[in-house]
C-alpha atoms as a PDB file:
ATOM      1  CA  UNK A   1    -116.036-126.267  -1.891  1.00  0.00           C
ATOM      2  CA  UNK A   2    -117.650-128.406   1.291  1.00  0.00           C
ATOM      3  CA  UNK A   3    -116.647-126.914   4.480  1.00  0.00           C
ATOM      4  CA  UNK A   4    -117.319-129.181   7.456  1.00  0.00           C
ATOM      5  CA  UNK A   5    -119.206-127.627  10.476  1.00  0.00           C
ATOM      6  CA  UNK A   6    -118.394-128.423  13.511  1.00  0.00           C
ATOM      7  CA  UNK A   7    -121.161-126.774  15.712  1.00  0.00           C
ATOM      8  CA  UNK A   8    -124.510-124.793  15.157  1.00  0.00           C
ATOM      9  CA  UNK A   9    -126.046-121.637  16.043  1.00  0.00           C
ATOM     10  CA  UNK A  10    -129.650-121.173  15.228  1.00  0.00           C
ATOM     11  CA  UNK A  11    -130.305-117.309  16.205  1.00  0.00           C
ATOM     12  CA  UNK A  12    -133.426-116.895  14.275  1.00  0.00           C
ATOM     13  CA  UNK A  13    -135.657-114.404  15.680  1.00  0.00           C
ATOM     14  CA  UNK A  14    -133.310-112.677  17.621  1.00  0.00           C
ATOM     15  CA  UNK A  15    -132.608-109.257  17.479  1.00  0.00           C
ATOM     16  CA  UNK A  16    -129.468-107.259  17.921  1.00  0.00           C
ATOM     17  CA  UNK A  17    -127.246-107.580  20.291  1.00  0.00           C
ATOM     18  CA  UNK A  18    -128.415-111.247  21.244  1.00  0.00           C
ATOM     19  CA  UNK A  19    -126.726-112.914  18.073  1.00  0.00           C
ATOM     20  CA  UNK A  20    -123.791-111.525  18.282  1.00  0.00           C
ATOM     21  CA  UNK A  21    -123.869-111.944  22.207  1.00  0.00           C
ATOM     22  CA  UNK A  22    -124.585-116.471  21.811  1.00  0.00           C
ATOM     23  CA  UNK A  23    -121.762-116.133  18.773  1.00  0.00           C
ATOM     24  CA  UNK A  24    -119.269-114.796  21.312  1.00  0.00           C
ATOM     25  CA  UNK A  25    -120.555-117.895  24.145  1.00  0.00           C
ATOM     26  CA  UNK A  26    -120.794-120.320  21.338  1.00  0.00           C
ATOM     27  CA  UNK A  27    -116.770-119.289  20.299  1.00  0.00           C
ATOM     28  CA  UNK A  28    -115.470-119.901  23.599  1.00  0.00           C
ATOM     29  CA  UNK A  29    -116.901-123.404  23.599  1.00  0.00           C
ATOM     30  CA  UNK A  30    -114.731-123.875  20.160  1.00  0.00           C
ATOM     31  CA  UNK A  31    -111.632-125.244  19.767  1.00  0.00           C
ATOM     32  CA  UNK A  32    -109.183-123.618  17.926  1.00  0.00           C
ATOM     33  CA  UNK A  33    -109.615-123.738  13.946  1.00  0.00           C
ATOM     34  CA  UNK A  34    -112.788-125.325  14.236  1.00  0.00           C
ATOM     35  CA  UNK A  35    -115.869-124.407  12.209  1.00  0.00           C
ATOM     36  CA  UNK A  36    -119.395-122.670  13.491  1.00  0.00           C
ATOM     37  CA  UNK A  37    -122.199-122.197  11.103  1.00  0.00           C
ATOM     38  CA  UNK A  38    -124.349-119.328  12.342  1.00  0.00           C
ATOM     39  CA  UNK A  39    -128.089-118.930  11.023  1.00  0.00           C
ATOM     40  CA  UNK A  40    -129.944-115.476  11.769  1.00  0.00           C
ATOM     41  CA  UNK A  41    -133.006-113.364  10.466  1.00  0.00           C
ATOM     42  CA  UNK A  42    -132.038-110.227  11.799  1.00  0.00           C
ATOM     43  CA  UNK A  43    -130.097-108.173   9.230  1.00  0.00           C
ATOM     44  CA  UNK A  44    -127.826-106.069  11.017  1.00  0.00           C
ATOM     45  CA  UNK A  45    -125.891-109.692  11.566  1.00  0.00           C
ATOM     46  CA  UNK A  46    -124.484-108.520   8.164  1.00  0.00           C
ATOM     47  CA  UNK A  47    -122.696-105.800   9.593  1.00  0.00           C
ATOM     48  CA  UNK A  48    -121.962-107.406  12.782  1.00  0.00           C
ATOM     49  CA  UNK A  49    -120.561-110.552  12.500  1.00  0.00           C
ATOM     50  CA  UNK A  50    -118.080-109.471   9.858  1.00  0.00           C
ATOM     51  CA  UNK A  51    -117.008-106.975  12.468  1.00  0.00           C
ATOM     52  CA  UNK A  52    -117.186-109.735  15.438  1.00  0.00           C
ATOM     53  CA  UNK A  53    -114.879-111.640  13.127  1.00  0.00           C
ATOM     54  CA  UNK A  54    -112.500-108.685  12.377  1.00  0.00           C
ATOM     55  CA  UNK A  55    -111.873-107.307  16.267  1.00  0.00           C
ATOM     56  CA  UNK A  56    -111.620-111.143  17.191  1.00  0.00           C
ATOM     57  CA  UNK A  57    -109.484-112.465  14.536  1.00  0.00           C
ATOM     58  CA  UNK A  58    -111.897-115.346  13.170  1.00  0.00           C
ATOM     59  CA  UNK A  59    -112.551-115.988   9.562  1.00  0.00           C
ATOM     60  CA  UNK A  60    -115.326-115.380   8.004  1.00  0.00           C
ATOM     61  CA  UNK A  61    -115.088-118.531   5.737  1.00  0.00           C
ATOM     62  CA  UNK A  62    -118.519-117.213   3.781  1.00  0.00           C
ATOM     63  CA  UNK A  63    -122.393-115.727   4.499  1.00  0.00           C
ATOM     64  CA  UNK A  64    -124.973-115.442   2.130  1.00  0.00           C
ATOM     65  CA  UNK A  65    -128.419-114.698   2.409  1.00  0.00           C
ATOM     66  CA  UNK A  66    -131.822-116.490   1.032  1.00  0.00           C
ATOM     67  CA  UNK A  67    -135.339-115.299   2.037  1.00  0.00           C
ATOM     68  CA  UNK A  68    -134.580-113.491   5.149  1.00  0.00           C
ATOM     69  CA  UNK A  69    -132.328-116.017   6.516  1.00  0.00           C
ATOM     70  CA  UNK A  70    -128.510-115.425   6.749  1.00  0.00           C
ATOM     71  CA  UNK A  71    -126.062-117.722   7.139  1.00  0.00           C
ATOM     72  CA  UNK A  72    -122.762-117.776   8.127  1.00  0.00           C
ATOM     73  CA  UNK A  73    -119.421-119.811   8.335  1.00  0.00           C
ATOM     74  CA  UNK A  74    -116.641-119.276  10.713  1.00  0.00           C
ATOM     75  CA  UNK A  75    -113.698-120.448  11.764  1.00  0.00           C
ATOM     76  CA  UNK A  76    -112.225-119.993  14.923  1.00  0.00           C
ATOM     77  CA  UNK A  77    -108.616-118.335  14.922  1.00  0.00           C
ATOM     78  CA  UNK A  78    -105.757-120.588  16.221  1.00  0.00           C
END
Protein backbone atom coordinates (compact mmCIF):
# COMPACT_ATOMS: atom_id res chain seq x y z
CA UNK A 1 0.00 0.00 0.00
CA UNK A 2 1.62 3.64 -1.20
CA UNK A 3 0.66 6.30 1.13
CA UNK A 4 1.34 9.78 -0.24
CA UNK A 5 3.27 12.24 2.06
CA UNK A 6 2.48 15.38 2.14
CA UNK A 7 5.28 17.03 4.30
CA UNK A 8 8.65 15.93 6.00
CA UNK A 9 10.23 15.90 9.26
CA UNK A 10 13.83 14.97 9.44
CA UNK A 11 14.54 14.84 13.41
CA UNK A 12 17.64 12.85 13.24
CA UNK A 13 19.91 13.50 15.99
CA UNK A 14 17.60 14.91 18.21
CA UNK A 15 16.94 13.83 21.47
CA UNK A 16 13.82 13.72 23.55
CA UNK A 17 11.62 16.10 23.93
CA UNK A 18 12.76 18.02 20.65
CA UNK A 19 11.02 15.44 18.20
CA UNK A 20 8.10 15.28 19.63
CA UNK A 21 8.21 19.17 20.31
CA UNK A 22 8.88 20.03 15.84
CA UNK A 23 6.03 17.04 15.36
CA UNK A 24 3.58 19.12 17.38
CA UNK A 25 4.85 22.69 15.16
CA UNK A 26 5.04 20.66 12.06
CA UNK A 27 1.02 19.40 12.81
CA UNK A 28 -0.26 22.75 13.15
CA UNK A 29 1.13 23.71 9.76
CA UNK A 30 -1.07 20.54 8.39
CA UNK A 31 -4.19 20.56 7.01
CA UNK A 32 -6.64 18.36 8.10
CA UNK A 33 -6.24 14.56 6.88
CA UNK A 34 -3.09 15.26 5.39
CA UNK A 35 -0.02 13.04 5.68
CA UNK A 36 3.54 13.77 7.65
CA UNK A 37 6.33 11.33 7.41
CA UNK A 38 8.52 11.72 10.48
CA UNK A 39 12.25 10.32 10.45
CA UNK A 40 14.15 10.07 13.96
CA UNK A 41 17.23 8.22 15.59
CA UNK A 42 16.30 8.64 18.98
CA UNK A 43 14.36 5.62 20.27
CA UNK A 44 12.13 6.77 22.82
CA UNK A 45 10.16 8.31 19.51
CA UNK A 46 8.74 4.72 19.72
CA UNK A 47 6.99 5.36 22.75
CA UNK A 48 6.27 8.87 22.10
CA UNK A 49 4.83 9.47 19.01
CA UNK A 50 2.34 6.65 19.36
CA UNK A 51 1.32 8.48 22.49
CA UNK A 52 1.49 12.09 20.65
CA UNK A 53 -0.86 10.41 18.21
CA UNK A 54 -3.21 8.89 20.88
CA UNK A 55 -3.79 12.25 23.28
CA UNK A 56 -4.07 14.20 19.85
CA UNK A 57 -6.25 12.02 17.88
CA UNK A 58 -3.88 11.49 14.70
CA UNK A 59 -3.26 8.20 13.08
CA UNK A 60 -0.50 6.51 13.20
CA UNK A 61 -0.79 5.20 9.55
CA UNK A 62 2.63 2.94 10.23
CA UNK A 63 6.53 3.20 11.81
CA UNK A 64 9.09 0.83 11.40
CA UNK A 65 12.55 0.87 12.14
CA UNK A 66 15.92 0.02 10.00
CA UNK A 67 19.46 0.64 11.37
CA UNK A 68 18.75 3.13 13.98
CA UNK A 69 16.48 5.16 11.96
CA UNK A 70 12.67 5.24 12.64
CA UNK A 71 10.20 6.26 10.57
CA UNK A 72 6.91 7.25 10.83
CA UNK A 73 3.55 8.03 8.98
CA UNK A 74 0.80 10.18 10.19
CA UNK A 75 -2.15 11.53 9.39
CA UNK A 76 -3.58 14.45 10.71
CA UNK A 77 -7.18 14.02 12.36
CA UNK A 78 -10.05 15.91 10.59
Amino acid sequence: MLIEVDAELDACGLFCPEPVMLLHTKVRELGAGKVLKVTATDPSTQRDIPKFCLFLEHQLLDSSEQDGTYTYLIRKKL
